[in-house]
C-alpha atoms as a PDB file:
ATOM      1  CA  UNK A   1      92.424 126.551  79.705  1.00  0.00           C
ATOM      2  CA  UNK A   2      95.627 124.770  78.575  1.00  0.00           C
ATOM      3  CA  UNK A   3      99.082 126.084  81.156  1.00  0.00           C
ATOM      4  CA  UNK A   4     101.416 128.678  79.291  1.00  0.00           C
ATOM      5  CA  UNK A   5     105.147 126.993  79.398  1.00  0.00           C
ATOM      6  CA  UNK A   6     107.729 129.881  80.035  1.00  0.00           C
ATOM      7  CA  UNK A   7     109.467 130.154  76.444  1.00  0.00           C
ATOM      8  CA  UNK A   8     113.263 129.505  76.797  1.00  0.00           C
ATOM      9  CA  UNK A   9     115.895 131.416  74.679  1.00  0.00           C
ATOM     10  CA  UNK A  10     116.198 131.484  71.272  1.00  0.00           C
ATOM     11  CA  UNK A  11     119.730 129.879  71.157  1.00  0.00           C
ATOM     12  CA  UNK A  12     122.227 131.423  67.943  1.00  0.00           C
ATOM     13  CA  UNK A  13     123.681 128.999  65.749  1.00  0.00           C
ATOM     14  CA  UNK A  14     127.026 128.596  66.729  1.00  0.00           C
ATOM     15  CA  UNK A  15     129.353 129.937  64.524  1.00  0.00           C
ATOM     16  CA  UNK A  16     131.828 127.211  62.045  1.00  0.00           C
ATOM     17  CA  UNK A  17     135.422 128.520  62.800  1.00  0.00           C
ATOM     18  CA  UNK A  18     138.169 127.447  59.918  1.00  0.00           C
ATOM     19  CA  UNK A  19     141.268 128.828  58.302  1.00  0.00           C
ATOM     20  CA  UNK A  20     140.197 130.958  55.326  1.00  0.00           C
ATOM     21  CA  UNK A  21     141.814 130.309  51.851  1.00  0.00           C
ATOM     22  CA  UNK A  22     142.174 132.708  49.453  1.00  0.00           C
ATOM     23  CA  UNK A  23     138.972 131.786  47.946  1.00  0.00           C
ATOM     24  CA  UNK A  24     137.349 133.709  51.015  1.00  0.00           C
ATOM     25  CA  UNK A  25     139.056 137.064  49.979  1.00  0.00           C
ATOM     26  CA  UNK A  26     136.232 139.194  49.188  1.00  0.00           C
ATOM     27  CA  UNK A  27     133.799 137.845  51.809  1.00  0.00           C
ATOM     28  CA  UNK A  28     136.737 138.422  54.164  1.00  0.00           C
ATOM     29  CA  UNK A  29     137.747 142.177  52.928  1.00  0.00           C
ATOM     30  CA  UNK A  30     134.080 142.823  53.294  1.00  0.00           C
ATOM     31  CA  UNK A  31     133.886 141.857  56.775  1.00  0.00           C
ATOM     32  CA  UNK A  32     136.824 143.940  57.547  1.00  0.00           C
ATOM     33  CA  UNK A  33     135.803 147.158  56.650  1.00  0.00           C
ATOM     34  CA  UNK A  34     132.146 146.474  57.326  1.00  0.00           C
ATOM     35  CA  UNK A  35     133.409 145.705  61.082  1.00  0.00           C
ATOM     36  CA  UNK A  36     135.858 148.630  61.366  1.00  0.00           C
ATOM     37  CA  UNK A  37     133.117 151.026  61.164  1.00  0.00           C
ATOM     38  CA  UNK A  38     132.039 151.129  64.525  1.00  0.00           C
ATOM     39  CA  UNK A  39     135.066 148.488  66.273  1.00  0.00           C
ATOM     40  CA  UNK A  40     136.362 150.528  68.994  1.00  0.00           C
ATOM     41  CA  UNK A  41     139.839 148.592  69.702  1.00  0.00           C
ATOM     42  CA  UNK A  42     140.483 148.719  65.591  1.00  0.00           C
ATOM     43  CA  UNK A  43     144.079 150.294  64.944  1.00  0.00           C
ATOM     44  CA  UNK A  44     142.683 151.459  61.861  1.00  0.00           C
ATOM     45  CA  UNK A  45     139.852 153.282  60.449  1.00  0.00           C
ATOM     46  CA  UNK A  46     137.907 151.865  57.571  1.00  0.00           C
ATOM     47  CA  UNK A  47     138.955 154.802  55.401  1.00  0.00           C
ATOM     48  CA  UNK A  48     142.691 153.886  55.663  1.00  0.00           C
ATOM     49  CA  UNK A  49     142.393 150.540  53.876  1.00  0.00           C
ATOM     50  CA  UNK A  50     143.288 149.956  50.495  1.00  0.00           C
ATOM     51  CA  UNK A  51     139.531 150.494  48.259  1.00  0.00           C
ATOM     52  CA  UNK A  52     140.298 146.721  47.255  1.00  0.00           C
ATOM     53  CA  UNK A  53     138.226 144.530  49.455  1.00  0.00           C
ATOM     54  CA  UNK A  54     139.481 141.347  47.692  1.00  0.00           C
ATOM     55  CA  UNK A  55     143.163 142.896  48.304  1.00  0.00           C
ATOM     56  CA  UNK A  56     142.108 143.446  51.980  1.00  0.00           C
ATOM     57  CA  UNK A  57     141.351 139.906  52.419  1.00  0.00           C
ATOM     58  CA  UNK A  58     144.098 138.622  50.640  1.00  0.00           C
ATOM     59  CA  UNK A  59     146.374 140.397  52.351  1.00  0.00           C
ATOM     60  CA  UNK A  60     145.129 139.056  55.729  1.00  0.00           C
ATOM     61  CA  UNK A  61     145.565 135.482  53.938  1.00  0.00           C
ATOM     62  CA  UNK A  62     148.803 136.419  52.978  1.00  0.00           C
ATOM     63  CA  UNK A  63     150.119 137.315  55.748  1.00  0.00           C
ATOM     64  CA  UNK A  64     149.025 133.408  57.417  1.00  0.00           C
ATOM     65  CA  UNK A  65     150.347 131.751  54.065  1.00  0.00           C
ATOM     66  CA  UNK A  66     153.961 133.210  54.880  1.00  0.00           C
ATOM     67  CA  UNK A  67     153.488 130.839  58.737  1.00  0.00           C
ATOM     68  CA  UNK A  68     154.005 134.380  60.855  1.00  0.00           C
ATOM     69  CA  UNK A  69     150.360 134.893  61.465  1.00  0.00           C
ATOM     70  CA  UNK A  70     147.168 132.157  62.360  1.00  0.00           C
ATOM     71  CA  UNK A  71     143.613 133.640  61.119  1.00  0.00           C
ATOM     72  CA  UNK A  72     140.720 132.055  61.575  1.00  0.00           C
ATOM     73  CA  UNK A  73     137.282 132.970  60.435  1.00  0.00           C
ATOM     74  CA  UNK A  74     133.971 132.289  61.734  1.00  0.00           C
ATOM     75  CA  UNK A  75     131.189 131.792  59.571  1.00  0.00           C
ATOM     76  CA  UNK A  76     127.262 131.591  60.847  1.00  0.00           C
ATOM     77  CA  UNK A  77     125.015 129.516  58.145  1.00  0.00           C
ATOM     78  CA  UNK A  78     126.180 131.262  54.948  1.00  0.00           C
ATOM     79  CA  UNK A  79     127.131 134.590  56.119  1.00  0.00           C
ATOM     80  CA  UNK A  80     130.760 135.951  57.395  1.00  0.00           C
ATOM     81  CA  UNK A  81     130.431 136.312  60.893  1.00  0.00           C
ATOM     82  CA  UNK A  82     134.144 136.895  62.621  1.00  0.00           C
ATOM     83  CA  UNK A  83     138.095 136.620  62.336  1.00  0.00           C
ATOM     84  CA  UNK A  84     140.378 136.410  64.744  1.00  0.00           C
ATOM     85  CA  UNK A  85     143.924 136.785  64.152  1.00  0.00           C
ATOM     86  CA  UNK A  86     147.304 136.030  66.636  1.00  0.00           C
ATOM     87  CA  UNK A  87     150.234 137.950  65.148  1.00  0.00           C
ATOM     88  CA  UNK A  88     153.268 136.896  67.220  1.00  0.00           C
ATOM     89  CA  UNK A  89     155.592 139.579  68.843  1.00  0.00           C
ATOM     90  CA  UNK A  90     159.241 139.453  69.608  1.00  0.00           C
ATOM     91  CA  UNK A  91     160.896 137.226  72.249  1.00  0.00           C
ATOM     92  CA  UNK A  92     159.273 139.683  75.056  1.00  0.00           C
ATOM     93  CA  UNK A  93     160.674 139.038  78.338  1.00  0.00           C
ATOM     94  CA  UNK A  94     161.591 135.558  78.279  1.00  0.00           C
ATOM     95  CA  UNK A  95     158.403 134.690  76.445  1.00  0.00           C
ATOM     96  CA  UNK A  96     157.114 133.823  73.149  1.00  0.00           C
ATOM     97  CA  UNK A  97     154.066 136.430  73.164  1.00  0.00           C
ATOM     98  CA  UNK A  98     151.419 136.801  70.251  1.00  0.00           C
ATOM     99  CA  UNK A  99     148.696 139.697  70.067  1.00  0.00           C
ATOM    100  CA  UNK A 100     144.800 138.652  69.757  1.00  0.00           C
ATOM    101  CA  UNK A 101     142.732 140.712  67.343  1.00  0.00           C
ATOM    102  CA  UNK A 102     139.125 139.887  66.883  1.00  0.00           C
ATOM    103  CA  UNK A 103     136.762 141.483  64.571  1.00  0.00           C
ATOM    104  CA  UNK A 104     132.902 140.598  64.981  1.00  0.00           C
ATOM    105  CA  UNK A 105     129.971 141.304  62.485  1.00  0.00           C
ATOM    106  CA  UNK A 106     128.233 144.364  63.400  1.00  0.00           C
ATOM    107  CA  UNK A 107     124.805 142.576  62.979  1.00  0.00           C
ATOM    108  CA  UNK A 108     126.471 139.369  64.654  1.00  0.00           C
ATOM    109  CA  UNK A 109     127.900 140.710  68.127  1.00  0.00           C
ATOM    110  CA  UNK A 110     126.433 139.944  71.311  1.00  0.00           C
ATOM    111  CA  UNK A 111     125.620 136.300  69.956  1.00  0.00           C
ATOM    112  CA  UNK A 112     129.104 134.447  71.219  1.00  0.00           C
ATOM    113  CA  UNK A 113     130.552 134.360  67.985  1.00  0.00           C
ATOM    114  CA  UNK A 114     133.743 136.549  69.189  1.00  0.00           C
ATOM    115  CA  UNK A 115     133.982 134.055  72.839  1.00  0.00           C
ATOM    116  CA  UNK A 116     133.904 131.471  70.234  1.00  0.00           C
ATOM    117  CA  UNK A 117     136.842 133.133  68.416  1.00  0.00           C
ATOM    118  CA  UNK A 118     138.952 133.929  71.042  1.00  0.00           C
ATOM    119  CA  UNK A 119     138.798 130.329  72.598  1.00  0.00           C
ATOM    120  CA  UNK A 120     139.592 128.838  69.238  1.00  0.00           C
ATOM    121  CA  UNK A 121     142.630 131.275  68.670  1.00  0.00           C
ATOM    122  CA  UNK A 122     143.741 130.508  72.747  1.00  0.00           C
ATOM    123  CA  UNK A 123     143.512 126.977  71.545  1.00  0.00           C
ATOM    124  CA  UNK A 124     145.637 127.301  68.703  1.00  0.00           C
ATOM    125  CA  UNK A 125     147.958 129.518  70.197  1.00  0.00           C
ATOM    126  CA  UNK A 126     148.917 127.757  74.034  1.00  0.00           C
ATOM    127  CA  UNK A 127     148.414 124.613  71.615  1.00  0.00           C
ATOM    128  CA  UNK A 128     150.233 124.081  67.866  1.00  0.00           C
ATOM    129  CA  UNK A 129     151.596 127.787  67.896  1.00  0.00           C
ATOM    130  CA  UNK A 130     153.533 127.319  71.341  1.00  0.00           C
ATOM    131  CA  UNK A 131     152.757 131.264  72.726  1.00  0.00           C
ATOM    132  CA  UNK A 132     153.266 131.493  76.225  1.00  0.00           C
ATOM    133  CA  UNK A 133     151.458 134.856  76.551  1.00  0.00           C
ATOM    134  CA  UNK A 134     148.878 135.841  74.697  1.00  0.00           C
ATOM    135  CA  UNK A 135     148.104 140.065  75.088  1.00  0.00           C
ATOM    136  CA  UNK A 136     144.963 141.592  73.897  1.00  0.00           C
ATOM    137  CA  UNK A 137     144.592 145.782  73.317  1.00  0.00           C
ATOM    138  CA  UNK A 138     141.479 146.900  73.987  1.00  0.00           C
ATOM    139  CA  UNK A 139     140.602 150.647  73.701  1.00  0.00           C
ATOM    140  CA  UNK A 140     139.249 152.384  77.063  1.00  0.00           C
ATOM    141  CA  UNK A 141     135.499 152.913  74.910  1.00  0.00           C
ATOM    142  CA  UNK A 142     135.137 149.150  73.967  1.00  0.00           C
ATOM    143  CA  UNK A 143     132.900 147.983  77.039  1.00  0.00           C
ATOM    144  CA  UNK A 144     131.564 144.696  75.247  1.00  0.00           C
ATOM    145  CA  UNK A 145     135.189 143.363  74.219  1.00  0.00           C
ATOM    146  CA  UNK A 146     136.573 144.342  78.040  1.00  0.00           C
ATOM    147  CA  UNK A 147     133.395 142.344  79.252  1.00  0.00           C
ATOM    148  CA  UNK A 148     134.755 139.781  77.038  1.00  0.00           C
ATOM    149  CA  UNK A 149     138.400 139.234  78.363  1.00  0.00           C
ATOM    150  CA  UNK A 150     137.568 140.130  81.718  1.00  0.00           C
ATOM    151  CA  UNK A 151     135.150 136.777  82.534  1.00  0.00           C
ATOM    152  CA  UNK A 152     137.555 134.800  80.740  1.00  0.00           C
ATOM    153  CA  UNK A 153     140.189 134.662  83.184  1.00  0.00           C
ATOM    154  CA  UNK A 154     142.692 137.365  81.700  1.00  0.00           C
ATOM    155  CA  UNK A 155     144.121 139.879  84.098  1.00  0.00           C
ATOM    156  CA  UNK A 156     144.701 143.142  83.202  1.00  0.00           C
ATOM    157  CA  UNK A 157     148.655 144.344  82.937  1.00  0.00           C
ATOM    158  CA  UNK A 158     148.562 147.890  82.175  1.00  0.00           C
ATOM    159  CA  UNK A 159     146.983 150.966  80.969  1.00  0.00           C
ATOM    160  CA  UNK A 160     148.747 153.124  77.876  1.00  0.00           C
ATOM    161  CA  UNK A 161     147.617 156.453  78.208  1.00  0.00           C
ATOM    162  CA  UNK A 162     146.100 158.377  74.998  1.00  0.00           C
ATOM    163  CA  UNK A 163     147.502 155.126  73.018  1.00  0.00           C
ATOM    164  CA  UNK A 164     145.152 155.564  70.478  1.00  0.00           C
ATOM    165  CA  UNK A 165     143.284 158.205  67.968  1.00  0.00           C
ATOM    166  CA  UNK A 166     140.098 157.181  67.228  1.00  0.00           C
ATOM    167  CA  UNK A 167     137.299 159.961  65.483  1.00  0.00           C
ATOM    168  CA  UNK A 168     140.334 162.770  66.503  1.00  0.00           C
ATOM    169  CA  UNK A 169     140.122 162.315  70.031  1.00  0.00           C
ATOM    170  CA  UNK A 170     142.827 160.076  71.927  1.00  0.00           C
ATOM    171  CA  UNK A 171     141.547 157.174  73.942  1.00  0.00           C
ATOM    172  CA  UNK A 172     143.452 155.363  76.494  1.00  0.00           C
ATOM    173  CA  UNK A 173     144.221 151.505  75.623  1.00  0.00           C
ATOM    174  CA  UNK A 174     144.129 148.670  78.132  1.00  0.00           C
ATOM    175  CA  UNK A 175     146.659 145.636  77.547  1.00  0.00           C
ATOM    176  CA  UNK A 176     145.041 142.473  78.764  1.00  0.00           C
ATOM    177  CA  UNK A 177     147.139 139.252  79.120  1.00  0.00           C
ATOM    178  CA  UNK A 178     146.529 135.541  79.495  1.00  0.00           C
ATOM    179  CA  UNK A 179     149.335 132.783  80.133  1.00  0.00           C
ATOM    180  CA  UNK A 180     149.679 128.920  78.797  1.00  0.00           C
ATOM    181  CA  UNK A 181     150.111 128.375  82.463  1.00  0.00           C
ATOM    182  CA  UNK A 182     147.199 129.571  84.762  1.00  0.00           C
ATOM    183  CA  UNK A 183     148.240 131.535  87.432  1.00  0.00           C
ATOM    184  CA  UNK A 184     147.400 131.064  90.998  1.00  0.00           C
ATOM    185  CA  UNK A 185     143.614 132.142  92.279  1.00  0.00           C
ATOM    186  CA  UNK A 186     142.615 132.942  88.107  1.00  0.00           C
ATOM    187  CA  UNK A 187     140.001 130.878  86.544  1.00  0.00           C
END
């Protein structure tokens, strides 16, 4: 009788990260509102974007053609699988500070593609983009994306009470931070 060998993991493809051009569009207005749906830390609701998907996307391309925003988008063989997107903030407290928003697949999460994201965007933001802070909001319901930052050695720096509306109730919204300089005793 031949020895069964423990199977190991069935490893995801990992995702191909670039900078969309306006050529992605569609796919990327598609991914937008087909993320939305069910993102808890989304400042929007689906229903409040314009019923353009191509104008979706091209306004998130737009916005990164003007040099005020950096988007990147992740793609897993052929299909759309992630964006993430640093919008810088005012000089805030003696620092240049940018906000991290990441949008995942529905049928894609839980696979790495949005660790994959958010490294890529801390690389191009403590990197090229110069941010020395780099703030993440994450809404008090979104366990998997507060998993997420809290591994990756960002600290937590405050809770905004009833911050956010989502399905008419009011959630609370965490602000996470990281620094281009580790701090003492952090990862």
């Amino acid at each position: 009788m031949e020895k069964l060998r423990p199977m190991r993991p069935i490893r995801p493809p990992a995702a191909r990260i670039r900078v969309p051009s306006f050529d992605d569009a569609m796919t990327l207005g598609m991914l937008v509102h087909a993320s939305l749906h069910d993102a808890p830390s989304a400042p929007v609701e689906p229903d409040e974007l314009d019923g353009d998907l191509e104008q979706v996307g091209r306004d998130f391309i737009s916005a990164m053609s003007y040099g005020s925003e950096s988007l990147l988008y992740a793609e897993v063989g052929r299909n759309a699988a992630g964006l993430a997107r640093l919008v810088p903030r005012e000089f805030v407290r003696g620092a240049h500070v940018a906000t991290l928003q990441l949008l995942v697949a529905p049928t894609l999460r839980g696979r790495g593609v949005g660790r994959q994201l958010r490294d890529q965007a801390l690389a191009e933001g403590f990197g090229p983009r110069r941010f020395e802070r780099i703030e993440m909001a994450i809404a008090s319901h979104d366990d998997a994306l507060e998993r997420m930052v809290g591994d990756g050695g960002w600290s937590l720096e405050r809770v905004e009470r009833r911050a956010m509306k989502v399905g008419g109730r009011y959630r609370d919204v965490a602000i996470w931070v990281t620094d281009a300089t580790p701090r003492r005793g952090r990862r």
